[in-house]
C-alpha atoms as a PDB file:
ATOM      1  CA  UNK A   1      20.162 -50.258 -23.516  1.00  0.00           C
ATOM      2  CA  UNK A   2      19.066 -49.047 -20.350  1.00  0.00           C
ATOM      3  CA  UNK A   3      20.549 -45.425 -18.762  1.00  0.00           C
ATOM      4  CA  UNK A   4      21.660 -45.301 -15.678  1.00  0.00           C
ATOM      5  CA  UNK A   5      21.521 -41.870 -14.245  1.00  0.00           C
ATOM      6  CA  UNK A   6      23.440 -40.300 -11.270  1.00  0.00           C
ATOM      7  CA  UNK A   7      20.877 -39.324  -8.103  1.00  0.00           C
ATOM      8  CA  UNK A   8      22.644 -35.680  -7.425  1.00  0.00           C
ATOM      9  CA  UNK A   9      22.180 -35.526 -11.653  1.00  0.00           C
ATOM     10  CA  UNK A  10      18.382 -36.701 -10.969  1.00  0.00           C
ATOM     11  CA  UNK A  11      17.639 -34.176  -8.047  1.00  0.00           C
ATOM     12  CA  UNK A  12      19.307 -31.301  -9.892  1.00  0.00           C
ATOM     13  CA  UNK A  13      16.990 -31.553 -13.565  1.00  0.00           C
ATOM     14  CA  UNK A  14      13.966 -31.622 -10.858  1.00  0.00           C
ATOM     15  CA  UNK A  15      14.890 -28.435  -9.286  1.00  0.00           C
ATOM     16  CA  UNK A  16      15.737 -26.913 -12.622  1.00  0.00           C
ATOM     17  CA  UNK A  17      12.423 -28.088 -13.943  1.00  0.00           C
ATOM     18  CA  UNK A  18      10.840 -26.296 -10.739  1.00  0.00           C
ATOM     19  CA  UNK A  19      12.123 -23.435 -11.377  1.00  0.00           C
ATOM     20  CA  UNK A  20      11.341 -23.306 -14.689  1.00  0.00           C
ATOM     21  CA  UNK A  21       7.863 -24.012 -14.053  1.00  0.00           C
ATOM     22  CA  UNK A  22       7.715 -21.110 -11.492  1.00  0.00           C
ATOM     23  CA  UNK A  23       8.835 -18.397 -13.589  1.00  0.00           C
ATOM     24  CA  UNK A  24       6.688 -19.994 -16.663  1.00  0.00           C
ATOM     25  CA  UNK A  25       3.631 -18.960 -13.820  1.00  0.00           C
ATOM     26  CA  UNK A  26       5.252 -15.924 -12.770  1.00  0.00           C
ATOM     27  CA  UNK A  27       5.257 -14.865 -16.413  1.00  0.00           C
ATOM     28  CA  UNK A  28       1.354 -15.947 -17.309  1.00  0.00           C
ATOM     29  CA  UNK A  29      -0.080 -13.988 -14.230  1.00  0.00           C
ATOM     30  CA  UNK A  30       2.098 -10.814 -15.093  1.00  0.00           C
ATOM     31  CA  UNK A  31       0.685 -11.528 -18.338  1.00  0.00           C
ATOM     32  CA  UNK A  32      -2.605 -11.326 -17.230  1.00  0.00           C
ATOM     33  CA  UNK A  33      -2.158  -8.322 -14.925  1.00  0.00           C
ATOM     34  CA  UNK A  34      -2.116 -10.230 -12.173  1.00  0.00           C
ATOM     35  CA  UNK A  35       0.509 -10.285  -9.158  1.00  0.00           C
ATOM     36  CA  UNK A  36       1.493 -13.008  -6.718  1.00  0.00           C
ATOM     37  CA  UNK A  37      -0.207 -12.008  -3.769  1.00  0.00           C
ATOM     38  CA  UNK A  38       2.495 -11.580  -1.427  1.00  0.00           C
ATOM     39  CA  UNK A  39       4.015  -8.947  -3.634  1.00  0.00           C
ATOM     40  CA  UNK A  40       0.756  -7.567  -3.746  1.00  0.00           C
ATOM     41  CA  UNK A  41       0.364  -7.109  -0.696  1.00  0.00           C
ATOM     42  CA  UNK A  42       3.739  -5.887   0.248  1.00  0.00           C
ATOM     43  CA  UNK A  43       3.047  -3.053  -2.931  1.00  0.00           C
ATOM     44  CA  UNK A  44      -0.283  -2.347  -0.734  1.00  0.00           C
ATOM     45  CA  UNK A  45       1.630  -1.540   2.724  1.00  0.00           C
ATOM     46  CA  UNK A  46       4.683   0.083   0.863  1.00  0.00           C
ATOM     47  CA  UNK A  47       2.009   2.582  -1.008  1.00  0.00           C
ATOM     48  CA  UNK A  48      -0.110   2.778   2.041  1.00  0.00           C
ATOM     49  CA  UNK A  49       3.016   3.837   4.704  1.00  0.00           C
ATOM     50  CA  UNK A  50       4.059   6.143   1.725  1.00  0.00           C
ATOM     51  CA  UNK A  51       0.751   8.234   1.483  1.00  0.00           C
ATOM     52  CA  UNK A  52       0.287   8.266   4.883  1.00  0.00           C
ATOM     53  CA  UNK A  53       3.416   9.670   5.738  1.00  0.00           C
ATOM     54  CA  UNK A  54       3.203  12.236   3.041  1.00  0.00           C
ATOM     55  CA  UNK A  55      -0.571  13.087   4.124  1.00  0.00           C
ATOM     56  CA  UNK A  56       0.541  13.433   7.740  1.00  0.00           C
ATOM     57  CA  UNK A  57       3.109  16.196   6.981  1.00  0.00           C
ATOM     58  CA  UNK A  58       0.393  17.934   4.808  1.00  0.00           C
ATOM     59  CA  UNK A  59      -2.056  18.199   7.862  1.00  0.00           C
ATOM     60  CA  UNK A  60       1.026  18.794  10.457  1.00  0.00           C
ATOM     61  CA  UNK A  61       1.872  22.390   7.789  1.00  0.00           C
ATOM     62  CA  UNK A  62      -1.893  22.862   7.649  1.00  0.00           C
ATOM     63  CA  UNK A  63      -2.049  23.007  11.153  1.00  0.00           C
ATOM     64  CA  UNK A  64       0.662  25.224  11.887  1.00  0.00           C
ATOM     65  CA  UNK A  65      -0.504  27.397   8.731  1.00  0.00           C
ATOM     66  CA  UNK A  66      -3.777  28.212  10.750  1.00  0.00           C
ATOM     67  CA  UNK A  67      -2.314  29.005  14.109  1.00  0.00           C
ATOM     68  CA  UNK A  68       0.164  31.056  12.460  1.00  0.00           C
ATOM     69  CA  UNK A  69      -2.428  32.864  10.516  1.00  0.00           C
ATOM     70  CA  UNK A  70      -4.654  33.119  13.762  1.00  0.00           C
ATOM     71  CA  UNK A  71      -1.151  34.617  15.719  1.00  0.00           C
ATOM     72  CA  UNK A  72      -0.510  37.623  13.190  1.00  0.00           C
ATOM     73  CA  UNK A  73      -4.613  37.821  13.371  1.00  0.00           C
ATOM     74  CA  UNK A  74      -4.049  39.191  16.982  1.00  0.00           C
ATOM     75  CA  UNK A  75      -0.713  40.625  16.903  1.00  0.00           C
ATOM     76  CA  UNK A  76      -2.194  42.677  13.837  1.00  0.00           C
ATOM     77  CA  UNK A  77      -5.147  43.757  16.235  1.00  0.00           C
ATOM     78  CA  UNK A  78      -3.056  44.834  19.315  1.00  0.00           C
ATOM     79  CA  UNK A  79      -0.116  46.662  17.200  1.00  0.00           C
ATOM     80  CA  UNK A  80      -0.713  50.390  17.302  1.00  0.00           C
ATOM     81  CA  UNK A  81       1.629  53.174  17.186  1.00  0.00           C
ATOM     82  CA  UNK A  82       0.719  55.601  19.777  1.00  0.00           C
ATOM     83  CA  UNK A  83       1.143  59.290  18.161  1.00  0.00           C
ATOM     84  CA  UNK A  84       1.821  61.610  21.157  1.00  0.00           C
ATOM     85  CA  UNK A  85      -0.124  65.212  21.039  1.00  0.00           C
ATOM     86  CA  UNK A  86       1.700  68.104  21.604  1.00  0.00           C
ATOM     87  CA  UNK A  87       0.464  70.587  24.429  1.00  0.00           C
ATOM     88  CA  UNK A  88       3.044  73.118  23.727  1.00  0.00           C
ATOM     89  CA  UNK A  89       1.671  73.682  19.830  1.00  0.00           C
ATOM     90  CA  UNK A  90      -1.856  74.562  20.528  1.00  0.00           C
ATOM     91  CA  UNK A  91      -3.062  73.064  16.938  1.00  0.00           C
ATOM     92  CA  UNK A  92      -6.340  71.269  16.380  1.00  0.00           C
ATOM     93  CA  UNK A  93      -6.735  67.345  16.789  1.00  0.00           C
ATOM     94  CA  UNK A  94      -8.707  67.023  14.422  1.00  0.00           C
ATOM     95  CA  UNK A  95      -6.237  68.532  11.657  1.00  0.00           C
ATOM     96  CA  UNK A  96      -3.824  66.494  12.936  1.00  0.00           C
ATOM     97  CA  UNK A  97      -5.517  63.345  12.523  1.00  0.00           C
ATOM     98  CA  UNK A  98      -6.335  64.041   8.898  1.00  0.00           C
ATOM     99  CA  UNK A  99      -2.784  64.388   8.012  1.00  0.00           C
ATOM    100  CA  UNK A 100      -1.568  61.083  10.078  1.00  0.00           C
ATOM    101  CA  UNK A 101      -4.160  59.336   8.055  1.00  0.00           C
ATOM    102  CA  UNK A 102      -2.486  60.683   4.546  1.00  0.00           C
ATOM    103  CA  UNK A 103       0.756  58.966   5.621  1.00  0.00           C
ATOM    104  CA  UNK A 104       0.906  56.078   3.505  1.00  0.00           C
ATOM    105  CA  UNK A 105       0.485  52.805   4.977  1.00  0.00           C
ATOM    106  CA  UNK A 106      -1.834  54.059   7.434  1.00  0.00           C
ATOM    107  CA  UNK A 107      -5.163  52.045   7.316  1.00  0.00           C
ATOM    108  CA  UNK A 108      -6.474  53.544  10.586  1.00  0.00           C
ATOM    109  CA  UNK A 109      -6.420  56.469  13.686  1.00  0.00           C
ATOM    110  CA  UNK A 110      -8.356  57.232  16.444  1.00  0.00           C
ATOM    111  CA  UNK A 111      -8.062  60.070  18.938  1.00  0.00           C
ATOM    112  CA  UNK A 112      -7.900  59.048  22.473  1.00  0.00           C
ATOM    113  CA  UNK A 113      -8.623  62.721  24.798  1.00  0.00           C
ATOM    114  CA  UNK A 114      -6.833  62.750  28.126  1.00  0.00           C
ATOM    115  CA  UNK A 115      -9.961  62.169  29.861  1.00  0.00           C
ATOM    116  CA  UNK A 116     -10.626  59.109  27.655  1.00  0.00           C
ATOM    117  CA  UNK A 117      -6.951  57.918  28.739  1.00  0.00           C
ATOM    118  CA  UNK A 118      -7.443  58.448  32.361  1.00  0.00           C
ATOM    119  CA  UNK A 119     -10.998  56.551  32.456  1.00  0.00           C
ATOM    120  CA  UNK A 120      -9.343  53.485  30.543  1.00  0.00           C
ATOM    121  CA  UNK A 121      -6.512  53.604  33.406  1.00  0.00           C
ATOM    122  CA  UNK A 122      -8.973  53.571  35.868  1.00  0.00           C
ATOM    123  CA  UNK A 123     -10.959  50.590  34.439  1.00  0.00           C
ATOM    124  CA  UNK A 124      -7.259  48.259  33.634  1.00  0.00           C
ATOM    125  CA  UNK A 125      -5.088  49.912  37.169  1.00  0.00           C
ATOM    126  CA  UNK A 126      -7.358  51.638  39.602  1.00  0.00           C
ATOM    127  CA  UNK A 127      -4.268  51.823  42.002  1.00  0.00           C
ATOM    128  CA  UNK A 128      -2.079  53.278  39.434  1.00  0.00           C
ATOM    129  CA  UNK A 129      -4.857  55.638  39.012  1.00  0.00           C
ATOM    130  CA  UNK A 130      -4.320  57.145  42.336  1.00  0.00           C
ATOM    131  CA  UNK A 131      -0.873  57.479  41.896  1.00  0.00           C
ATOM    132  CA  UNK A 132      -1.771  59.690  38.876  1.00  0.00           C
ATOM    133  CA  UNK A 133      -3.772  61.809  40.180  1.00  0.00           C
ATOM    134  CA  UNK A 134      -1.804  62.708  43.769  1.00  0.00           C
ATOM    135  CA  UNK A 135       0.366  64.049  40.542  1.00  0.00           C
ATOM    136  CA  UNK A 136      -2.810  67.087  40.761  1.00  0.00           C
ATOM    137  CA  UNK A 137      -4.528  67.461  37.266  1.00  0.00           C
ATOM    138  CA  UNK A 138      -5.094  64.407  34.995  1.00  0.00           C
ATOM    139  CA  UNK A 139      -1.327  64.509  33.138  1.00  0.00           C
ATOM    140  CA  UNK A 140      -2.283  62.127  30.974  1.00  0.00           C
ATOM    141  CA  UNK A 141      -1.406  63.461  26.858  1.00  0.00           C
ATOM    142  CA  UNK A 142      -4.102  63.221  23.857  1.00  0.00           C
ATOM    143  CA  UNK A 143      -3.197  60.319  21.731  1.00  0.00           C
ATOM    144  CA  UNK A 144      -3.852  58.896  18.455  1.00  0.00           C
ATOM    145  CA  UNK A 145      -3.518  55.646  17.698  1.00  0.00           C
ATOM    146  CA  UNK A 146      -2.613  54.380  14.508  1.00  0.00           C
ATOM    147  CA  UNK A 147      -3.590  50.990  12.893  1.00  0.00           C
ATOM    148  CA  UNK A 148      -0.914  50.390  10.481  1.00  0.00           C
ATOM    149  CA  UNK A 149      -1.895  47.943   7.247  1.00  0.00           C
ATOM    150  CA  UNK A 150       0.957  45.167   5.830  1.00  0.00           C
ATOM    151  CA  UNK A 151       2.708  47.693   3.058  1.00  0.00           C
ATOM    152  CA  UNK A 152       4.018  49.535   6.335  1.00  0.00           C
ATOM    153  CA  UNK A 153       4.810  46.855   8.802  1.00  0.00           C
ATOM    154  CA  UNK A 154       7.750  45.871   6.697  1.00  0.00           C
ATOM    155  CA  UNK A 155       9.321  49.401   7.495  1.00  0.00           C
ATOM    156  CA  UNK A 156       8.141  51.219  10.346  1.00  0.00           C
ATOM    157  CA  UNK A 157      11.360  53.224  10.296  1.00  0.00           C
ATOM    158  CA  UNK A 158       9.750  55.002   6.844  1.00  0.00           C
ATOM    159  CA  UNK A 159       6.461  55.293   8.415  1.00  0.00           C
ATOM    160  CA  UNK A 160       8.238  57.008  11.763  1.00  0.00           C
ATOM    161  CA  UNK A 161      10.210  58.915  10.060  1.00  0.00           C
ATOM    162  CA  UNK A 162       6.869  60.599   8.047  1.00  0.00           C
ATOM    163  CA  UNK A 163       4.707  60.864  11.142  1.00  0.00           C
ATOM    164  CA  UNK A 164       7.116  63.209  12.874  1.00  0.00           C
ATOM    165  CA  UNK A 165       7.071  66.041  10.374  1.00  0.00           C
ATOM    166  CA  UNK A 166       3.642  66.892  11.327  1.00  0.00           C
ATOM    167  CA  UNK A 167       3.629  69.737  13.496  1.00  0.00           C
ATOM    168  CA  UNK A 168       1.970  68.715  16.683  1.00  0.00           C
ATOM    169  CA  UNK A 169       3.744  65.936  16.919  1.00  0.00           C
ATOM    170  CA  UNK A 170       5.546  65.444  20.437  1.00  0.00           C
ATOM    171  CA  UNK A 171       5.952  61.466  20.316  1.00  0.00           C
ATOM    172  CA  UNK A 172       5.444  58.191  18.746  1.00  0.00           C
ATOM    173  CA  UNK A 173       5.100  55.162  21.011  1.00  0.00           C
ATOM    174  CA  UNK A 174       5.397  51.718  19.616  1.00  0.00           C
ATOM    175  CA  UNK A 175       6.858  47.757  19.729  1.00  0.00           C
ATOM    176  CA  UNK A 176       9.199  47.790  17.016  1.00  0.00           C
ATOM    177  CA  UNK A 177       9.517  43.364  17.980  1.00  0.00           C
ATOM    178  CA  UNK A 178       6.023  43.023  17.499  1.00  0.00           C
ATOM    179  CA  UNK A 179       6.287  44.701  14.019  1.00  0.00           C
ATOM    180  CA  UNK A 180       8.747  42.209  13.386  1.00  0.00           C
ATOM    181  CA  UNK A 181       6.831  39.055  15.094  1.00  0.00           C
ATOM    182  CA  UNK A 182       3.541  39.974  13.188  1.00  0.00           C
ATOM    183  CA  UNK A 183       5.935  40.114   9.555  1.00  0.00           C
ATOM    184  CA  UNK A 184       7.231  36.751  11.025  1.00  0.00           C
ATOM    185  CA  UNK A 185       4.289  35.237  11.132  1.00  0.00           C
ATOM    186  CA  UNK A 186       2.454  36.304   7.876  1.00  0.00           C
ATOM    187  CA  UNK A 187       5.634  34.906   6.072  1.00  0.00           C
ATOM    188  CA  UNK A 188       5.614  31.727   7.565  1.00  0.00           C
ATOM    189  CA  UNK A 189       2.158  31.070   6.428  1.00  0.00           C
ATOM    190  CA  UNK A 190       2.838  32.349   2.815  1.00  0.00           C
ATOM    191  CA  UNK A 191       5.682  30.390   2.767  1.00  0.00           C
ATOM    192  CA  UNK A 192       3.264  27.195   3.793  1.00  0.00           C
ATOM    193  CA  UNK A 193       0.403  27.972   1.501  1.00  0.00           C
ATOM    194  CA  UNK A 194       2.649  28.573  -1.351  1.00  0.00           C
ATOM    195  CA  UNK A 195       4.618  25.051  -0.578  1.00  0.00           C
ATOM    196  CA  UNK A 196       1.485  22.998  -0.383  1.00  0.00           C
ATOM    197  CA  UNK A 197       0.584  24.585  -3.653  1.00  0.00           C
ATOM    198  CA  UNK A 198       3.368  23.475  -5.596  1.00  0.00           C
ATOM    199  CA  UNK A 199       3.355  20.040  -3.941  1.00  0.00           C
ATOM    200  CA  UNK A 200      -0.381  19.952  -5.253  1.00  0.00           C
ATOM    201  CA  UNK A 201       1.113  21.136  -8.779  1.00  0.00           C
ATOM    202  CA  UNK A 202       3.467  18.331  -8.563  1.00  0.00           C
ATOM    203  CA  UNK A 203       1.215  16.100  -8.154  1.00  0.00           C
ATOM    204  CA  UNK A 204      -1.315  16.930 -10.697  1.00  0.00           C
ATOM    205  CA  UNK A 205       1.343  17.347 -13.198  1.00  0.00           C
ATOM    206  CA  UNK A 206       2.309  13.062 -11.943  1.00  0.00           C
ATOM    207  CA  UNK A 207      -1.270  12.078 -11.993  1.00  0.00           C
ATOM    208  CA  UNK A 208      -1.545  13.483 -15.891  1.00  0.00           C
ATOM    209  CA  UNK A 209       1.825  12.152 -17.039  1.00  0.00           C
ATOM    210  CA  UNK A 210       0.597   8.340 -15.651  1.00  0.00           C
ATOM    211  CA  UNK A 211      -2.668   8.894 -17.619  1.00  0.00           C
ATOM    212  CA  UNK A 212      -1.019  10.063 -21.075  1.00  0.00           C
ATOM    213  CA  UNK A 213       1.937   7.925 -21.034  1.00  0.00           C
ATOM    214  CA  UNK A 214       1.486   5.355 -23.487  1.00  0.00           C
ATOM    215  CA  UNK A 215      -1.869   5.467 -22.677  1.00  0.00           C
ATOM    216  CA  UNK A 216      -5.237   5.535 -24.676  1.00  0.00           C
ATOM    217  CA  UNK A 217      -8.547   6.670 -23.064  1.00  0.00           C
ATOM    218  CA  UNK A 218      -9.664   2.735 -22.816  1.00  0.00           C
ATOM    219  CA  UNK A 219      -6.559   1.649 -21.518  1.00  0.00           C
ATOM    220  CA  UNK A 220      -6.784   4.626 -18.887  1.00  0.00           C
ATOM    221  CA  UNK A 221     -10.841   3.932 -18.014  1.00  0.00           C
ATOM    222  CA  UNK A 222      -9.746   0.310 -17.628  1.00  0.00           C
ATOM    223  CA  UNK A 223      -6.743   0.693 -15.593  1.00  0.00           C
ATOM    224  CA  UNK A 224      -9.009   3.201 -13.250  1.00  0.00           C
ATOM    225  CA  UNK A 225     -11.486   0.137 -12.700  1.00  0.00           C
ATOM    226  CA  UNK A 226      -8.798  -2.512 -12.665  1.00  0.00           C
ATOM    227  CA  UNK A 227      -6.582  -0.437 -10.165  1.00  0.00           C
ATOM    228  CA  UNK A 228      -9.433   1.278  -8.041  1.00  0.00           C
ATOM    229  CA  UNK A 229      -8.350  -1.048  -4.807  1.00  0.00           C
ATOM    230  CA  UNK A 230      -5.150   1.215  -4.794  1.00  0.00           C
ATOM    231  CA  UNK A 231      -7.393   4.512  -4.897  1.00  0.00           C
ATOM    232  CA  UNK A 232      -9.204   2.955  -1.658  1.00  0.00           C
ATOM    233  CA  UNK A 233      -6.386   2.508  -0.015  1.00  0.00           C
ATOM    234  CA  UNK A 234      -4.659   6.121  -0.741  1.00  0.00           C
ATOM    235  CA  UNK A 235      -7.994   7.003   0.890  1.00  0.00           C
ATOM    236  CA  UNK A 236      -7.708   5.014   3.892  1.00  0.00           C
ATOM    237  CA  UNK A 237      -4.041   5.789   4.706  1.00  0.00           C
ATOM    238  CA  UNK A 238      -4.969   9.831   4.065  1.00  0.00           C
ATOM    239  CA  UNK A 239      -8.041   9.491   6.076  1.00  0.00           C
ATOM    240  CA  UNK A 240      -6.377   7.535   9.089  1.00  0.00           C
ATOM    241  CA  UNK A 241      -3.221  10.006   8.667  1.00  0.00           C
ATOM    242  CA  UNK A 242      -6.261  13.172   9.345  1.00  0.00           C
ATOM    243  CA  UNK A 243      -7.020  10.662  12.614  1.00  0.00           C
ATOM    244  CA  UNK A 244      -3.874  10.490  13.923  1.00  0.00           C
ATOM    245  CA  UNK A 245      -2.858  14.142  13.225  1.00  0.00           C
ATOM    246  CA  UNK A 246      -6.275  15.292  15.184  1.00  0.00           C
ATOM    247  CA  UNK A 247      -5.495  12.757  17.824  1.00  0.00           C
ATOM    248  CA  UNK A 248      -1.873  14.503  18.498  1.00  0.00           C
ATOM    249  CA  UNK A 249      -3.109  18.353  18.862  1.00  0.00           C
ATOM    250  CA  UNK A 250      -6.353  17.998  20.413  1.00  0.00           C
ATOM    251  CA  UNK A 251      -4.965  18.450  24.015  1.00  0.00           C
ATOM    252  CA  UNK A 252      -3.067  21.612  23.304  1.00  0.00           C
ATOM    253  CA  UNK A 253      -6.762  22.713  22.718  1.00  0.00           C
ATOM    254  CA  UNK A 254      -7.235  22.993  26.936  1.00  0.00           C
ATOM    255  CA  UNK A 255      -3.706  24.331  26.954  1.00  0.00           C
ATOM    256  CA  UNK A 256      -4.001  27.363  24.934  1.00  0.00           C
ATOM    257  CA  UNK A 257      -6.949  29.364  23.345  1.00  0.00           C
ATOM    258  CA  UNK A 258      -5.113  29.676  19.542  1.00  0.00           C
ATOM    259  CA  UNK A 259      -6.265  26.280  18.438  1.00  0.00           C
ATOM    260  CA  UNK A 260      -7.536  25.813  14.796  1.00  0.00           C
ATOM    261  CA  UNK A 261      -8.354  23.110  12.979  1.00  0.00           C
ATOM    262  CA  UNK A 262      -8.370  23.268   9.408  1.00  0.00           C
ATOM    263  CA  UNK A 263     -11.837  23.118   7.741  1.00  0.00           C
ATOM    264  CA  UNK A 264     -13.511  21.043   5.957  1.00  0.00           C
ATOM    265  CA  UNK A 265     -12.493  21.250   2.670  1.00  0.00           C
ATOM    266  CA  UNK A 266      -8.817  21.171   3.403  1.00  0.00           C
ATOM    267  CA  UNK A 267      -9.179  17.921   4.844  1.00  0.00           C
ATOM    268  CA  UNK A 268     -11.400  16.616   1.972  1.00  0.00           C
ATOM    269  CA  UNK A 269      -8.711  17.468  -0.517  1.00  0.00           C
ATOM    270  CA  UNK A 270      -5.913  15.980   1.852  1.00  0.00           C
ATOM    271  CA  UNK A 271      -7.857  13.064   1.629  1.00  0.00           C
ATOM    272  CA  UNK A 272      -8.962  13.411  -1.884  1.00  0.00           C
ATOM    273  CA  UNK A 273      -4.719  13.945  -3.416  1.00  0.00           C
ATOM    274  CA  UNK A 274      -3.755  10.540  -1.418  1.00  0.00           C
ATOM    275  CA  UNK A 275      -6.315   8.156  -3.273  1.00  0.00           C
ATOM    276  CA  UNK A 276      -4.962   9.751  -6.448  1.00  0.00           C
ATOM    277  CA  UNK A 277      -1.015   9.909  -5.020  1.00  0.00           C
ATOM    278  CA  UNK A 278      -1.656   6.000  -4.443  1.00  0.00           C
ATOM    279  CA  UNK A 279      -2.824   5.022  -7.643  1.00  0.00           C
ATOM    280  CA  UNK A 280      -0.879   7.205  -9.563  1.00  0.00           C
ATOM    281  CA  UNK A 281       2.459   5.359  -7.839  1.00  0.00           C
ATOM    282  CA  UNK A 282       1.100   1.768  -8.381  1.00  0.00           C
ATOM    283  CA  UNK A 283       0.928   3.359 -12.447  1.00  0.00           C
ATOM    284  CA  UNK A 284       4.232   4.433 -12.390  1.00  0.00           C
ATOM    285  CA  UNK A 285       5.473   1.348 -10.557  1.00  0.00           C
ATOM    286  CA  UNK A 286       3.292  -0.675 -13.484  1.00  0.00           C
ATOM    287  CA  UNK A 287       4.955   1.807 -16.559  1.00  0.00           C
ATOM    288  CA  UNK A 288       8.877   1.047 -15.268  1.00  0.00           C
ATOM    289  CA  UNK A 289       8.648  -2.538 -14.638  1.00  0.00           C
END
């Protein structure tokens, strides 16, 4: 007896046998490790944007880490507190020196004689020089000035407050903003180094869980030479992200003399952490699927 079968029933066990046959391929290649290479490649450019983005923001806080350190290099240099000399209280420098260099948080002084003074003036303001001197003998004070190390920066008011109980004392000159710019700036750096350290931590701490999770040490050498094209290209995205970032500060290099690149190992390891941050992603990815 012959069946006689509906076309819409006909065209509908077709498309279910299609199907069927699609995930029954699907299912062998995941089997095998394998991925349909459009997903592939769309898990290539997802992990590629994702390290580079990352690896970018790691060279932009390097960058700024190095001019900041370079800033509170030179604000460090120029900071001095001027100690005035007395020329009422007819006491020795010299004594006087030894006891501003006992105050703690000192790390230098150096006497600075009228005549010394005056000579400088000449050398920075010859006309204010002449000014001066219609004035009749040089009336220019001995100075000391006073290199102060970190301990101190963060209160000058202590340091101040010491300094005048020496007897000779008749002033103390200094920038208490610059104090506070220079403690700015060594924070900020700190705060960088000690961010990108823990982000590193992080990330070691990811790259060891995707090697021990249900892992044995021939399943781990043989997903590192089965997955190595996802190391390469953590390594290319971290390595064009170093490009980029160098292309977008080079010009403030004619702009301004603080400009710093960091070195060479910096970038290696920048480069380095996003071949591993790429193929320890595509593991996790591979783990939770």
């Amino acid at each position: 007896m012959e069946e006689h079968h509906h076309p819409k029933h006909l065209e509908a066990h077709h498309e279910v046998h299609h199907e069927a046959h699609n995930a029954g391929a699907g299912a062998v290649l995941k089997a095998a490790g394998q991925q349909p290479s459009k997903k592939e490649r769309k898990g290539y450019r997802v992990v590629f944007l994702t390290v580079f983005a990352g690896s970018l923001m790691v060279e932009a806080l390097l960058f700024m880490r190095a001019q900041v350190n370079e800033i509170s290099l030179i604000l460090k240099e120029d900071f001095r507190m001027v100690v005035v000399k007395s020329d009422k209280i007819k006491r020795d420098a010299a004594s006087i020196e030894e006891q501003l260099k006992a105050v703690p948080g000192t790390a230098n002084v150096a006497f600075v004689g009228k005549a010394d003074s005056l000579r400088k003036l000449r050398e920075e303001d010859p006309d204010l020089v002449g000014a001066v001197m219609n004035m009749g003998a040089n009336p220019l004070p001995d100075t000391f000035e006073v290199s102060l190390d970190e301990t101190a920066l963060g209160d000058l008011n202590s340091w101040v407050e010491t300094a005048w109980k020496i007897n000779g004392v008749a002033a103390i000159k200094y920038k208490p903003l610059q104090g506070t710019a220079i403690l700015h700036a060594l924070f900020y750096g700190h705060y960088i180094l000690v961010t990108l350290t823990l982000a590193f931590v992080a990330l070691v701490i990811m790259a060891l869980m995707a090697v021990f999770y249900r892992n044995t040490a021939a399943g781990f050498l043989e997903s590192v030479r089965r997955d190595r094209n996802w190391f390469f290209a953590g390594l290319l995205a971290a390595s064009l992200a170093a490009a980029v970032s160098y292309a977008l500060v080079y010009p403030v290099k004619y702009l301004s003399p603080l400009w710093f690149w960091p070195g060479t190992f910096w970038q290696a390891a920048i480069i380095a952490s996003g071949g591993v941050s790429a193929w320890v992603i595509f593991q996790w990815k591979n783990t939770h699927n």
